[in-house]
N, C-alpha and C. Protein backbone atom coordinates (compact mmCIF):
# COMPACT_ATOMS: atom_id res chain seq x y z
N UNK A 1 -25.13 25.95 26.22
CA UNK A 1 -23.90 25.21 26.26
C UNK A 1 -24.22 23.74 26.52
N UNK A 2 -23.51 23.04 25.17
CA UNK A 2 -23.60 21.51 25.84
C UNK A 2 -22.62 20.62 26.55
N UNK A 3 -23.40 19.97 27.48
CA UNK A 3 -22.11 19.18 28.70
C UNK A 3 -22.22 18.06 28.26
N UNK A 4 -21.44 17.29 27.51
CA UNK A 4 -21.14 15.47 27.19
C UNK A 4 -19.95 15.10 27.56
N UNK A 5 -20.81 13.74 27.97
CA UNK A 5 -19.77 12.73 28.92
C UNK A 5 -18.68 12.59 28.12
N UNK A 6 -17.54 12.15 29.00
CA UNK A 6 -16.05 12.23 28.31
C UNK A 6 -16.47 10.76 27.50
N UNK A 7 -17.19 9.83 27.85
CA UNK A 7 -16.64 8.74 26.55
C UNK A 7 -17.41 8.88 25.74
N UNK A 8 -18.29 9.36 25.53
CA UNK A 8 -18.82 9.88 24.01
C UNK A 8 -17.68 10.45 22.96
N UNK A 9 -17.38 11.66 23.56
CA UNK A 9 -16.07 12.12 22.20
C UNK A 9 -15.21 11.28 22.31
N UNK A 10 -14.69 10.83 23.46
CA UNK A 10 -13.57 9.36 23.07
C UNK A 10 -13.44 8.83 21.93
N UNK A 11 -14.55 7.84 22.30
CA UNK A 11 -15.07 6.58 21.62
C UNK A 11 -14.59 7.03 20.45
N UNK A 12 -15.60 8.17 19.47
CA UNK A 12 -16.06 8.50 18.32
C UNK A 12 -14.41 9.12 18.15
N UNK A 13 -13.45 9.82 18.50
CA UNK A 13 -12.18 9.77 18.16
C UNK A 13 -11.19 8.61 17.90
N UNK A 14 -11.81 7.74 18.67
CA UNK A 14 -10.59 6.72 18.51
C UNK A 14 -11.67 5.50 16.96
N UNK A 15 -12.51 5.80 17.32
CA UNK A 15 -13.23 5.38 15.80
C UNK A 15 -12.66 6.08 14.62
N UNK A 16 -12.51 7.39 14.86
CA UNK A 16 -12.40 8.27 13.45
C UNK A 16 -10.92 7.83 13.51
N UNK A 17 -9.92 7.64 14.80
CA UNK A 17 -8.31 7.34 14.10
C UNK A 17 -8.22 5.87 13.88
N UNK A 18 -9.32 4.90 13.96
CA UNK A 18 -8.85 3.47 13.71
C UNK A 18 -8.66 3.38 12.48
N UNK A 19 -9.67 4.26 11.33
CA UNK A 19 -10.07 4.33 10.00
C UNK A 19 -8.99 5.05 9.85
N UNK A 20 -8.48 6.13 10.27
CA UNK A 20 -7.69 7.46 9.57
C UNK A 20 -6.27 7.37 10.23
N UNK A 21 -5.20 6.70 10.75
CA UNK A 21 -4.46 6.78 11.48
C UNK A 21 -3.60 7.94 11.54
N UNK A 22 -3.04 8.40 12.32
CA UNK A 22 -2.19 9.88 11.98
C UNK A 22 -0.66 9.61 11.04
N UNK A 23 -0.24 10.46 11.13
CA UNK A 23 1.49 10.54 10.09
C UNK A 23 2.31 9.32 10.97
N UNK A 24 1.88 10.19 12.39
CA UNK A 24 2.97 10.03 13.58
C UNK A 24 2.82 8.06 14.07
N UNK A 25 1.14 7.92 13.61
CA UNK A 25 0.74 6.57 14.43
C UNK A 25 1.64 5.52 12.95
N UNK A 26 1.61 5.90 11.64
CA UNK A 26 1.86 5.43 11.01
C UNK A 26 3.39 4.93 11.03
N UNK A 27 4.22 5.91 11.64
CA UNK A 27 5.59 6.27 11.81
C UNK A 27 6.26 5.43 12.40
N UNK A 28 5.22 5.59 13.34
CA UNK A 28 5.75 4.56 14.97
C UNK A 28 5.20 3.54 14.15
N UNK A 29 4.32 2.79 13.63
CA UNK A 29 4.18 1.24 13.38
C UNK A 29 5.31 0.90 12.05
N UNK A 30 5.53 1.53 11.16
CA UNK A 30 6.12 1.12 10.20
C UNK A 30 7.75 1.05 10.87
N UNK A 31 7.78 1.90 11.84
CA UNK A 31 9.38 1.39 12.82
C UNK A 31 9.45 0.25 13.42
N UNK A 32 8.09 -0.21 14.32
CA UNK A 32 8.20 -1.32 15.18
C UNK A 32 8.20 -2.65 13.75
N UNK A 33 7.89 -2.43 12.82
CA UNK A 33 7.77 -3.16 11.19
C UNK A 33 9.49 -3.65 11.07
N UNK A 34 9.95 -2.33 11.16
CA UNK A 34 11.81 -2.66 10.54
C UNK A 34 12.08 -3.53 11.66
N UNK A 35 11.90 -3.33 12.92
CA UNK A 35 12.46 -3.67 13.69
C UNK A 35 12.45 -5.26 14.38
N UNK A 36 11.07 -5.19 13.84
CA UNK A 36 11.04 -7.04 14.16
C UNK A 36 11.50 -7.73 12.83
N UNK A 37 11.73 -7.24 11.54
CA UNK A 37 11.91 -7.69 10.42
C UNK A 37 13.58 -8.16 10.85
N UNK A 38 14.45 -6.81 11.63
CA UNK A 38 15.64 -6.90 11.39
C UNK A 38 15.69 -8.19 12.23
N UNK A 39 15.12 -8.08 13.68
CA UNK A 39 15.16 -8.93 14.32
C UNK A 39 14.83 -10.68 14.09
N UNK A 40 13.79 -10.90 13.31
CA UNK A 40 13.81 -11.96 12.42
C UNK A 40 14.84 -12.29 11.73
N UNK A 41 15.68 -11.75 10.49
CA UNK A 41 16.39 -11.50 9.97
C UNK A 41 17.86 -12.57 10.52
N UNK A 42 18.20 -11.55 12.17
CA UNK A 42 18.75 -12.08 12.71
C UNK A 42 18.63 -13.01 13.25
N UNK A 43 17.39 -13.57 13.87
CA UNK A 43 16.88 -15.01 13.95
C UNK A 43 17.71 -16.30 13.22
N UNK A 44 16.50 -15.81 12.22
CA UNK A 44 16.62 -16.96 11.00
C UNK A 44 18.42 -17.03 10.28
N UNK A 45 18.92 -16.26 10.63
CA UNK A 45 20.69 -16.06 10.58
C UNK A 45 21.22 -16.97 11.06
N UNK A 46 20.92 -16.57 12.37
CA UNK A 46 21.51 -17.59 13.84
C UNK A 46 21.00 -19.31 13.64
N UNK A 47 19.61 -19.24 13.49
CA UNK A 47 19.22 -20.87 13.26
C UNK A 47 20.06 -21.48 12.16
N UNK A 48 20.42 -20.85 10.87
CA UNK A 48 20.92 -21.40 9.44
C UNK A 48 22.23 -21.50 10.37
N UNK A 49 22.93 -20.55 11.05
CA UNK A 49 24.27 -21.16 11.63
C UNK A 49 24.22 -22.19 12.23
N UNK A 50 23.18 -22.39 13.16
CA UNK A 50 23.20 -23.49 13.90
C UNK A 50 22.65 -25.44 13.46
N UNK A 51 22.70 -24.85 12.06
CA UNK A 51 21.91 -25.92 11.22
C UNK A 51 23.32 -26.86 10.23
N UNK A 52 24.08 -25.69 10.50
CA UNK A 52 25.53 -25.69 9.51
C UNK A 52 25.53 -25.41 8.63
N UNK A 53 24.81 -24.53 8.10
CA UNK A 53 24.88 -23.65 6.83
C UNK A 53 26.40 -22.73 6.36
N UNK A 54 26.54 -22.38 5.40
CA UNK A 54 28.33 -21.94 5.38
C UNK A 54 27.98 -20.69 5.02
N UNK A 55 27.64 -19.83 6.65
CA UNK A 55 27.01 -18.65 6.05
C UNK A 55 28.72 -17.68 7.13
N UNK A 56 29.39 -16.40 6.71
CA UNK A 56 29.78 -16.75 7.40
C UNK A 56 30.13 -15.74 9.06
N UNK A 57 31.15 -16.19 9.54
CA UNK A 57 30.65 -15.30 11.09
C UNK A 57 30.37 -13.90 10.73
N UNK A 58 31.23 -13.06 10.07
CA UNK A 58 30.94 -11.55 10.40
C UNK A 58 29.63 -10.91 9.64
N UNK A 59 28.63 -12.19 8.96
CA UNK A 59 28.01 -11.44 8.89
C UNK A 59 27.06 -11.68 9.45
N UNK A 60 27.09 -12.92 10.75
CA UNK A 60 26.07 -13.30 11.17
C UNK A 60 26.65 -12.57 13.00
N UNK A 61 27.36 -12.11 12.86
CA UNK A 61 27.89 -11.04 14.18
C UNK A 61 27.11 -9.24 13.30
N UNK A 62 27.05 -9.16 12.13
CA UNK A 62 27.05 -7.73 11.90
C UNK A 62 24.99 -7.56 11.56
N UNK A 63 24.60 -9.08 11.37
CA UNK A 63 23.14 -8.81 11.67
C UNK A 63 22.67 -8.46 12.83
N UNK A 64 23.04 -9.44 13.82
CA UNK A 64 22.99 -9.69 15.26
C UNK A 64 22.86 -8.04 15.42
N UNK A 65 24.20 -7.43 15.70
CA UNK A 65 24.21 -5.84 15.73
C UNK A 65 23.41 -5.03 14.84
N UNK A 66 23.01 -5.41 14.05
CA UNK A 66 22.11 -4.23 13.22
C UNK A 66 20.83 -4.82 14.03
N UNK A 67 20.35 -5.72 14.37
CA UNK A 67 19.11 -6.01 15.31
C UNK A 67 18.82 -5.09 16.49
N UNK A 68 19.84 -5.45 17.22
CA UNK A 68 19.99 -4.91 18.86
C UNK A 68 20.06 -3.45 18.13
N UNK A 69 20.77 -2.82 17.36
CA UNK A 69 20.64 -1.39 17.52
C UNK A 69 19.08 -0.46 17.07
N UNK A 70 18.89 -1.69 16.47
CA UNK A 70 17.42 -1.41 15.93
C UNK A 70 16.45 -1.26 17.39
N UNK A 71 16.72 -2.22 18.02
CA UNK A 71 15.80 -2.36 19.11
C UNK A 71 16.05 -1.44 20.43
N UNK A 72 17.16 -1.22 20.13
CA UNK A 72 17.62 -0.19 21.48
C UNK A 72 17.24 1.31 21.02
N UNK A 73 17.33 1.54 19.94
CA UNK A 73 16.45 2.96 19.24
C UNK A 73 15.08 2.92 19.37
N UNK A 74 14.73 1.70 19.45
CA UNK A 74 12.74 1.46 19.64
C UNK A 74 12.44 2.07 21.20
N UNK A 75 13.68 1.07 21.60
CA UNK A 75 13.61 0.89 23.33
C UNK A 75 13.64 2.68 23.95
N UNK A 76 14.40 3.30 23.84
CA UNK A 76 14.68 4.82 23.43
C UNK A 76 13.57 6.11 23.28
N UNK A 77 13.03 4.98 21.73
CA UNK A 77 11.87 6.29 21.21
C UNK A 77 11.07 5.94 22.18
N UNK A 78 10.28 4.37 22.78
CA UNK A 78 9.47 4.48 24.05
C UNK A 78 9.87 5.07 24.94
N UNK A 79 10.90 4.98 25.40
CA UNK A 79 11.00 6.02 27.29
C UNK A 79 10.84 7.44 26.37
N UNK A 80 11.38 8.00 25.62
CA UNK A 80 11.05 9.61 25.53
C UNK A 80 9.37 9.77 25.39
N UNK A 81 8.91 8.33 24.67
CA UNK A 81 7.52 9.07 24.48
C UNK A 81 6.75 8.72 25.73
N UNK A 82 7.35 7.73 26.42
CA UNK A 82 6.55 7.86 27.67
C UNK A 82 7.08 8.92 28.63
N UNK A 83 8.12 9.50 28.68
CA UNK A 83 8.57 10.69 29.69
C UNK A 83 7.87 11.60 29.27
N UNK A 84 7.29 11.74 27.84
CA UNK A 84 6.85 12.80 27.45
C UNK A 84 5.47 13.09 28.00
N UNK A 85 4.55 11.71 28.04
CA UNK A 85 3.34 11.13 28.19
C UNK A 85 2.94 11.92 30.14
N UNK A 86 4.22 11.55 30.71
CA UNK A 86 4.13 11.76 31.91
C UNK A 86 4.43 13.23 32.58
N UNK A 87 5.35 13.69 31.94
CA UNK A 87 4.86 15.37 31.89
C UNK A 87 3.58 15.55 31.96
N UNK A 88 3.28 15.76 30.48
CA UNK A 88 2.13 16.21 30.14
C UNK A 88 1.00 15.56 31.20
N UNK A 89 0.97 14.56 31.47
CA UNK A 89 0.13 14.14 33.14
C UNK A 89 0.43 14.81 34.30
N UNK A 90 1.71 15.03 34.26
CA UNK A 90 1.49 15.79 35.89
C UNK A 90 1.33 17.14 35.57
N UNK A 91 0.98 18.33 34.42
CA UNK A 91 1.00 19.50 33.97
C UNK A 91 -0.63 19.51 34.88
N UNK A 92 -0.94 20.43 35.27
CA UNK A 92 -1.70 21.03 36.11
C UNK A 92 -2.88 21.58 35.05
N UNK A 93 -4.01 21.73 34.79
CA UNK A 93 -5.27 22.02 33.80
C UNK A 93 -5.59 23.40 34.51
């Protein structure tokens, strides 16, 4: 039987997922993707209002809200995946 140190298989896992990322790692980045996009989005909205552009309120109130809801679903999927994270830490081996 062989005994190897825990950062040996580490390492060489988190090597094999830097190259290979999973479904799930892909999932979560292409969300945090929408989400700063929307958030930009709404940015660059707000500045053109504030520039005097004749853009006009409801749709620079209905970006605003498609932002924040974007981000409060991000905000969300983190606490479940960290509640989840923390279970699984205090689960007993």
């Amino acid at each position: 039987m062989e005994i190897r140190g825990f950062g040996i298989g580490l390492s060489q896992e988190l090597k094999k997922r830097a190259v290979n990322p999973s479904a799930f790692e892909r999932e979560l980045s292409s969300l945090i993707d929408r989400v700063n996009k929307e958030q930009m989005k709404s940015e660059a909205m707000k500045e053109a209002v504030l520039r005097g552009e004749d853009i006009p309120m409801h749709e620079l109130v209905l970006q605003s809200q498609k932002a924040k809801v974007a981000l409060d679903l991000l905000i969300q999927i983190r606490n479940k995946l960290l509640e989840a994270y923390q279970e699984l830490h205090r689960m007993q081996v």
